[in-house]
N, C-alpha and C. Protein backbone atom coordinates (compact mmCIF):
# COMPACT_ATOMS: atom_id res chain seq x y z
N UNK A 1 -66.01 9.95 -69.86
CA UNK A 1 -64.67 10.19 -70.35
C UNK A 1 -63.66 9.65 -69.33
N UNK A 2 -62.65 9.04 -70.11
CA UNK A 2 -61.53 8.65 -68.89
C UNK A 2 -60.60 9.83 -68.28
N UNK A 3 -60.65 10.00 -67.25
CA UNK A 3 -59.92 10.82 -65.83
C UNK A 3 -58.61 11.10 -66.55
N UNK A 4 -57.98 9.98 -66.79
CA UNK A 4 -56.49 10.08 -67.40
C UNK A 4 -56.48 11.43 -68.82
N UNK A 5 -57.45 11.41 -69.62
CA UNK A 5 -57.26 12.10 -70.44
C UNK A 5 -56.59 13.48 -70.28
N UNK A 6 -55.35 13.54 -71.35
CA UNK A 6 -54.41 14.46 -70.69
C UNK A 6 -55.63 15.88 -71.56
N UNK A 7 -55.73 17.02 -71.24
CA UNK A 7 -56.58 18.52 -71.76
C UNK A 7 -55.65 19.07 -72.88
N UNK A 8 -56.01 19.17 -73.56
CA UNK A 8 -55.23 19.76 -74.75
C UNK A 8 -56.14 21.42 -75.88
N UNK A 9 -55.39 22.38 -75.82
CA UNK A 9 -56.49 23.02 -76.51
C UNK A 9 -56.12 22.85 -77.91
N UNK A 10 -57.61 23.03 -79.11
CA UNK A 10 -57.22 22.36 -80.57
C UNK A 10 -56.09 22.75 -80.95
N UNK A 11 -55.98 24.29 -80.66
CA UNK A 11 -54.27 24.76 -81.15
C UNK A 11 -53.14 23.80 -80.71
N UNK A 12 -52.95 23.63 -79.65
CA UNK A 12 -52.10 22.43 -79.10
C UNK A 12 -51.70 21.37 -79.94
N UNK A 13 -53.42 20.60 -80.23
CA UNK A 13 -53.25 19.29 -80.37
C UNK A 13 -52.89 19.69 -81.84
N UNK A 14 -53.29 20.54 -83.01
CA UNK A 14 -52.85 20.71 -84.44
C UNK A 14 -51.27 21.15 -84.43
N UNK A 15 -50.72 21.84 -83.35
CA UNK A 15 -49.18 22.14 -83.16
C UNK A 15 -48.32 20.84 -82.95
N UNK A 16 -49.07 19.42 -82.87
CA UNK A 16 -48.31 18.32 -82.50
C UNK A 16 -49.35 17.11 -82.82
N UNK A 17 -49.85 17.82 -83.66
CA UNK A 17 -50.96 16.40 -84.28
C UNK A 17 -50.27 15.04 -84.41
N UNK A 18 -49.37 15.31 -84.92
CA UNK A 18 -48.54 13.58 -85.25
C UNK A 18 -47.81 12.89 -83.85
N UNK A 19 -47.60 13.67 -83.21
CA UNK A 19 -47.14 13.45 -81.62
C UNK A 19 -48.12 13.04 -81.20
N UNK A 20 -49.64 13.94 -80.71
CA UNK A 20 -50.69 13.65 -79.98
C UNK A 20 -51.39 12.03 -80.85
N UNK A 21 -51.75 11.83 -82.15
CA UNK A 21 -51.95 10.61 -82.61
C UNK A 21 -51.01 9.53 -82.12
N UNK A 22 -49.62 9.49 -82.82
CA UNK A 22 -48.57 8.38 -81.80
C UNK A 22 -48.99 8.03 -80.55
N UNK A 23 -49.68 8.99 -79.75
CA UNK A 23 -49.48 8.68 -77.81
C UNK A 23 -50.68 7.89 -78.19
N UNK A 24 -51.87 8.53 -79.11
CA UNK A 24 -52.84 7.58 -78.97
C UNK A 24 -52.46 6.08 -78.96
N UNK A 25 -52.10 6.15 -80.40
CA UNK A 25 -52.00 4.41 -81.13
C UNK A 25 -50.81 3.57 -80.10
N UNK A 26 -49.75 4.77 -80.00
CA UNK A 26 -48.54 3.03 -79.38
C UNK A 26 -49.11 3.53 -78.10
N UNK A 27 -49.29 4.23 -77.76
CA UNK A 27 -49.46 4.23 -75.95
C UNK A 27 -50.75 4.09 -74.78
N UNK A 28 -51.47 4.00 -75.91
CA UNK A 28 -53.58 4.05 -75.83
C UNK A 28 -54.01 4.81 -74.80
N UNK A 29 -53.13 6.69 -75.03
CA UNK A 29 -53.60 7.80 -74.36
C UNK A 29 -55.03 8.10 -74.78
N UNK A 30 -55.62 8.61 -73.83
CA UNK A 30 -56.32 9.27 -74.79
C UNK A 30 -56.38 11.32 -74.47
N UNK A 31 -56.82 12.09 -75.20
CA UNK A 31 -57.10 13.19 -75.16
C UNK A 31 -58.22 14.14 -75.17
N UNK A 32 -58.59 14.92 -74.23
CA UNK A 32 -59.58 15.56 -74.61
C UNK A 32 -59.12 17.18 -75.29
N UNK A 33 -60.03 17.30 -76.24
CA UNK A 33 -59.03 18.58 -77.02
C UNK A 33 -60.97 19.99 -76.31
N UNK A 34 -60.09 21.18 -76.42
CA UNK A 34 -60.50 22.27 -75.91
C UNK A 34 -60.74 23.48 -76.73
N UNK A 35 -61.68 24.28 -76.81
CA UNK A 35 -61.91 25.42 -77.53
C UNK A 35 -62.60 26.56 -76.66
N UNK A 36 -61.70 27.43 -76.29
CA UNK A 36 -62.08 28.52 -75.24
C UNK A 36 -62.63 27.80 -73.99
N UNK A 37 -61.47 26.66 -73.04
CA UNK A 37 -61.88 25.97 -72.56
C UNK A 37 -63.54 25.30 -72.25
N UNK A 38 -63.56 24.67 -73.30
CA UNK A 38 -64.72 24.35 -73.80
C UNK A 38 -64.57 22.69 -74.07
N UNK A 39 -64.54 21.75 -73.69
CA UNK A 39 -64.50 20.40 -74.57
C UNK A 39 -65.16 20.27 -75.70
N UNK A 40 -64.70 20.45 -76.66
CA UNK A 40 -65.39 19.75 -77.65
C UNK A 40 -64.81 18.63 -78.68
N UNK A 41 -63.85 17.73 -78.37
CA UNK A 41 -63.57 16.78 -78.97
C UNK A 41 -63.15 15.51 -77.93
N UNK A 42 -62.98 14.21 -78.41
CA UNK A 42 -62.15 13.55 -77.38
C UNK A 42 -61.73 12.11 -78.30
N UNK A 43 -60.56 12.48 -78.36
CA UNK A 43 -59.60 11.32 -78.88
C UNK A 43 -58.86 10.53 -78.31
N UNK A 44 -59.48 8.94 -78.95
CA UNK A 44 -59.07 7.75 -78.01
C UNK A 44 -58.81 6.85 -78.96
N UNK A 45 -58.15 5.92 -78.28
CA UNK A 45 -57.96 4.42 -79.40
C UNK A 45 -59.33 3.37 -79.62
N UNK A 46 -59.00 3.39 -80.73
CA UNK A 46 -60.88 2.60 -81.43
C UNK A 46 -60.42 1.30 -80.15
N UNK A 47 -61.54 0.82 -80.49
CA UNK A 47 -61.95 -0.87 -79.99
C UNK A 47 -61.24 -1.57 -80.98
N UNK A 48 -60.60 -2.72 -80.14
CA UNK A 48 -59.98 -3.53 -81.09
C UNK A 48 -60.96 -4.24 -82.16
N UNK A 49 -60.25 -4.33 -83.53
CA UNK A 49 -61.20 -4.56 -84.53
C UNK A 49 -61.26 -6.17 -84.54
N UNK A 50 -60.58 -6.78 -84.09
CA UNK A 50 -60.63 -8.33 -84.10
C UNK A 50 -61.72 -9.17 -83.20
N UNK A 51 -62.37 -10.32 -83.87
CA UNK A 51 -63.23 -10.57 -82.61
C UNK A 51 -62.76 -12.42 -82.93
N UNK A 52 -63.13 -13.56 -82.10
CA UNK A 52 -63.03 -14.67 -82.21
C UNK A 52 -63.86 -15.55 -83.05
N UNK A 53 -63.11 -16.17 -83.82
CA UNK A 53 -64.13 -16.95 -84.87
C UNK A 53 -65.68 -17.05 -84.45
N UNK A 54 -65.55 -17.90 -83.54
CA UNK A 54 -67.19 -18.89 -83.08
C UNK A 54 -67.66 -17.12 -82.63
N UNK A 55 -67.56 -16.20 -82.38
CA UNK A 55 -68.26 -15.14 -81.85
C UNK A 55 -68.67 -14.52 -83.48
N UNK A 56 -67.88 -14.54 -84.71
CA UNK A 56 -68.10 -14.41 -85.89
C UNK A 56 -69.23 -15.12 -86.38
N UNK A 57 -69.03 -16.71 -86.33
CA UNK A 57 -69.66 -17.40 -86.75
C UNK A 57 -71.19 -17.59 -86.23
N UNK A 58 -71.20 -17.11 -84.99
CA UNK A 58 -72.77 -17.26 -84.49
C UNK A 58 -73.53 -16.04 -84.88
N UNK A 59 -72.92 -14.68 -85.23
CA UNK A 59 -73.31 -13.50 -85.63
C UNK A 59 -73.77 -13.22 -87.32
N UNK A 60 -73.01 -14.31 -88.05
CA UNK A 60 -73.12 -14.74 -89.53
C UNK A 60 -74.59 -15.46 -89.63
N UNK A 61 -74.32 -16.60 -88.25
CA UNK A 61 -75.76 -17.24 -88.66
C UNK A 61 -76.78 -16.55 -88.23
N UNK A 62 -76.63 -15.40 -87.40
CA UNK A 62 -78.07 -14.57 -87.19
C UNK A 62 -78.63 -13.97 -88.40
N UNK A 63 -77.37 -13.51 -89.00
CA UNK A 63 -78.03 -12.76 -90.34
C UNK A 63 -79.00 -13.08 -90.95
N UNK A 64 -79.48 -12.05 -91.67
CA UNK A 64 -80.82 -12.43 -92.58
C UNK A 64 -80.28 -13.06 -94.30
N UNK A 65 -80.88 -13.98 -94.29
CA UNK A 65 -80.09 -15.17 -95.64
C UNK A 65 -81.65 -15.09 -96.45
N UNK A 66 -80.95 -15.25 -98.25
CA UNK A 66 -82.25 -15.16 -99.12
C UNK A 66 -82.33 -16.38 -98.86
N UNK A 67 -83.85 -16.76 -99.61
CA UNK A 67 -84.48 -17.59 -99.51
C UNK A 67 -84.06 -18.41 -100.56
N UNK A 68 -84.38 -19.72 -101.26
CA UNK A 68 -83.37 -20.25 -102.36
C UNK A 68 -83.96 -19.59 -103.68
N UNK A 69 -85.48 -19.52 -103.90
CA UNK A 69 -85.61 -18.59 -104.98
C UNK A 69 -84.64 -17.35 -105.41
N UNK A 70 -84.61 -16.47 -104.14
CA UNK A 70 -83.54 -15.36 -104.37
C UNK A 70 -82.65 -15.92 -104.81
N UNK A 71 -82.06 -16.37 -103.66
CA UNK A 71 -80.58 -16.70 -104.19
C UNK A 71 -80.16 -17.52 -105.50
N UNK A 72 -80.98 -17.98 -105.89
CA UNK A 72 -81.16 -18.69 -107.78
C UNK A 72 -81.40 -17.61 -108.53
N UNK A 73 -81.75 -16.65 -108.29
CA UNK A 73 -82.04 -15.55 -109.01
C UNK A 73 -80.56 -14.31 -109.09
N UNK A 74 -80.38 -14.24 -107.88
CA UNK A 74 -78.88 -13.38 -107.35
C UNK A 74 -77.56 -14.00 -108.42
N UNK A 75 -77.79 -15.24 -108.23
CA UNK A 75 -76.86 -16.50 -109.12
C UNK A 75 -76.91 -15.88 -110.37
N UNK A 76 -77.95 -16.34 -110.93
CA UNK A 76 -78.11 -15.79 -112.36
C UNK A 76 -77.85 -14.40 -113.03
N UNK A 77 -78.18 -13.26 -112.05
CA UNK A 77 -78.19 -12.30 -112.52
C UNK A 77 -76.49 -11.73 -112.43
N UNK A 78 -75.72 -12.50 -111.52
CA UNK A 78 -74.48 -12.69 -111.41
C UNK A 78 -73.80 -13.09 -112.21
N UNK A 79 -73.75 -14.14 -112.91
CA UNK A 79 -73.71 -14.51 -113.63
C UNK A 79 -73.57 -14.08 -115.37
N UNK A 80 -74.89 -13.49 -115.24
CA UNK A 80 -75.19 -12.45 -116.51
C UNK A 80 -74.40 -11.40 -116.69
N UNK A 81 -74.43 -10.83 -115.61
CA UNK A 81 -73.63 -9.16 -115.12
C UNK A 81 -71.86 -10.16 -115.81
N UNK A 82 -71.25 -10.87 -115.30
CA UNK A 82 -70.22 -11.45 -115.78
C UNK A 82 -70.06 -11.65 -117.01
N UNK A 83 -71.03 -12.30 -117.68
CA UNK A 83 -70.89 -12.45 -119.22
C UNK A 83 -70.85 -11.40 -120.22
N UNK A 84 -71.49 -10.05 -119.92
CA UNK A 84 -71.03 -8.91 -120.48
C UNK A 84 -69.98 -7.82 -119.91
N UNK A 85 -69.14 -8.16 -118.73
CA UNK A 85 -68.14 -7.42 -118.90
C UNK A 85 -67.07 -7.91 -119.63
N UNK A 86 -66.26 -6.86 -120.14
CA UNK A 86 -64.83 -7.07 -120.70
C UNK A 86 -64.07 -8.01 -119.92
N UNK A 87 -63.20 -8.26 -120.59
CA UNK A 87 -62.62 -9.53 -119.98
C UNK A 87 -61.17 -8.33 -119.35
N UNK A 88 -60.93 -9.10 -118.28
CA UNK A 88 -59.95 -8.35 -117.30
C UNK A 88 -58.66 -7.96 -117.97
N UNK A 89 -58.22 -6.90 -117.82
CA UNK A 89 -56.79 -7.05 -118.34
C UNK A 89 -55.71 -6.68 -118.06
N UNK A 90 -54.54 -7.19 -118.17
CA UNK A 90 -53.66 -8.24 -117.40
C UNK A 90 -52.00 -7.12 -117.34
N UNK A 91 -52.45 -6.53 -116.46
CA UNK A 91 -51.05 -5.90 -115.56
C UNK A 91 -49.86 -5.96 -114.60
N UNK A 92 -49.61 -7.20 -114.70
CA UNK A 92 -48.35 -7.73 -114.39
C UNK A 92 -47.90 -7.98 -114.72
N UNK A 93 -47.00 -7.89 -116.43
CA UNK A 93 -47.05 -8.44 -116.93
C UNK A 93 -45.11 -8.35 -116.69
C-alpha cells in the first residue's frame, strides 16, 4: 500500500464519498478506508487504460486465431444468424 494513503474510517469516507472519489480521480490520492480500526478497503486510481498501438498490435498477434475451416464456418453461420433477423428499425427519424 502507498505510505501517502490518507486513513479514513468507512463512516468518513460514505459522509464525503463524492469528495473522497474527486481526490481520487483529479488528484490520484489514494485512501485506505477503516472498520473498528481495521483496514479493510483501499481506494486508488485504476491503471491507465490506454496502451500504444505496436504494444496492441503484438498482443493481437499472440492471440489464439481460428483456423480457416472455422472461420468459413463462423462466416456462414454469421451470416445466417443475419438473414433471419428483422430488419433494423430506424429511429432518427
Amino acid at each position: 500500500m502507498n505510505k501517502e494513503a490518507q486513513r479514513l474510517t468507512v463512516t468518513e469516507a460514505a459522509r464525503n464519498f463524492s469528495d473522497l472519489v474527486n481526490r481520487v480521480y483529479y488528484r490520484g490520492e489514494s485512501a485506505i478506508l477503516t472498520r473498528n480500526g481495521i483496514p479493510v478497503a483501499y481506494l486508488t486510481p485504476p491503471a491507465p487504460l490506454t496502451r500504444p498501438a505496436g504494444e496492441l498490435a503484438r498482443d493481437w498477434a499472440a492471440l489464439p486465431h481460428l483456423d480457416p475451416a472455422d472461420a468459413k464456418r463462423f462466416a456462414e453461420e454469421l451470416a445466417e444468424t443475419r438473414r433471419t433477423l428483422p430488419p433494423a428499425e430506424e429511429r432518427w427519424e
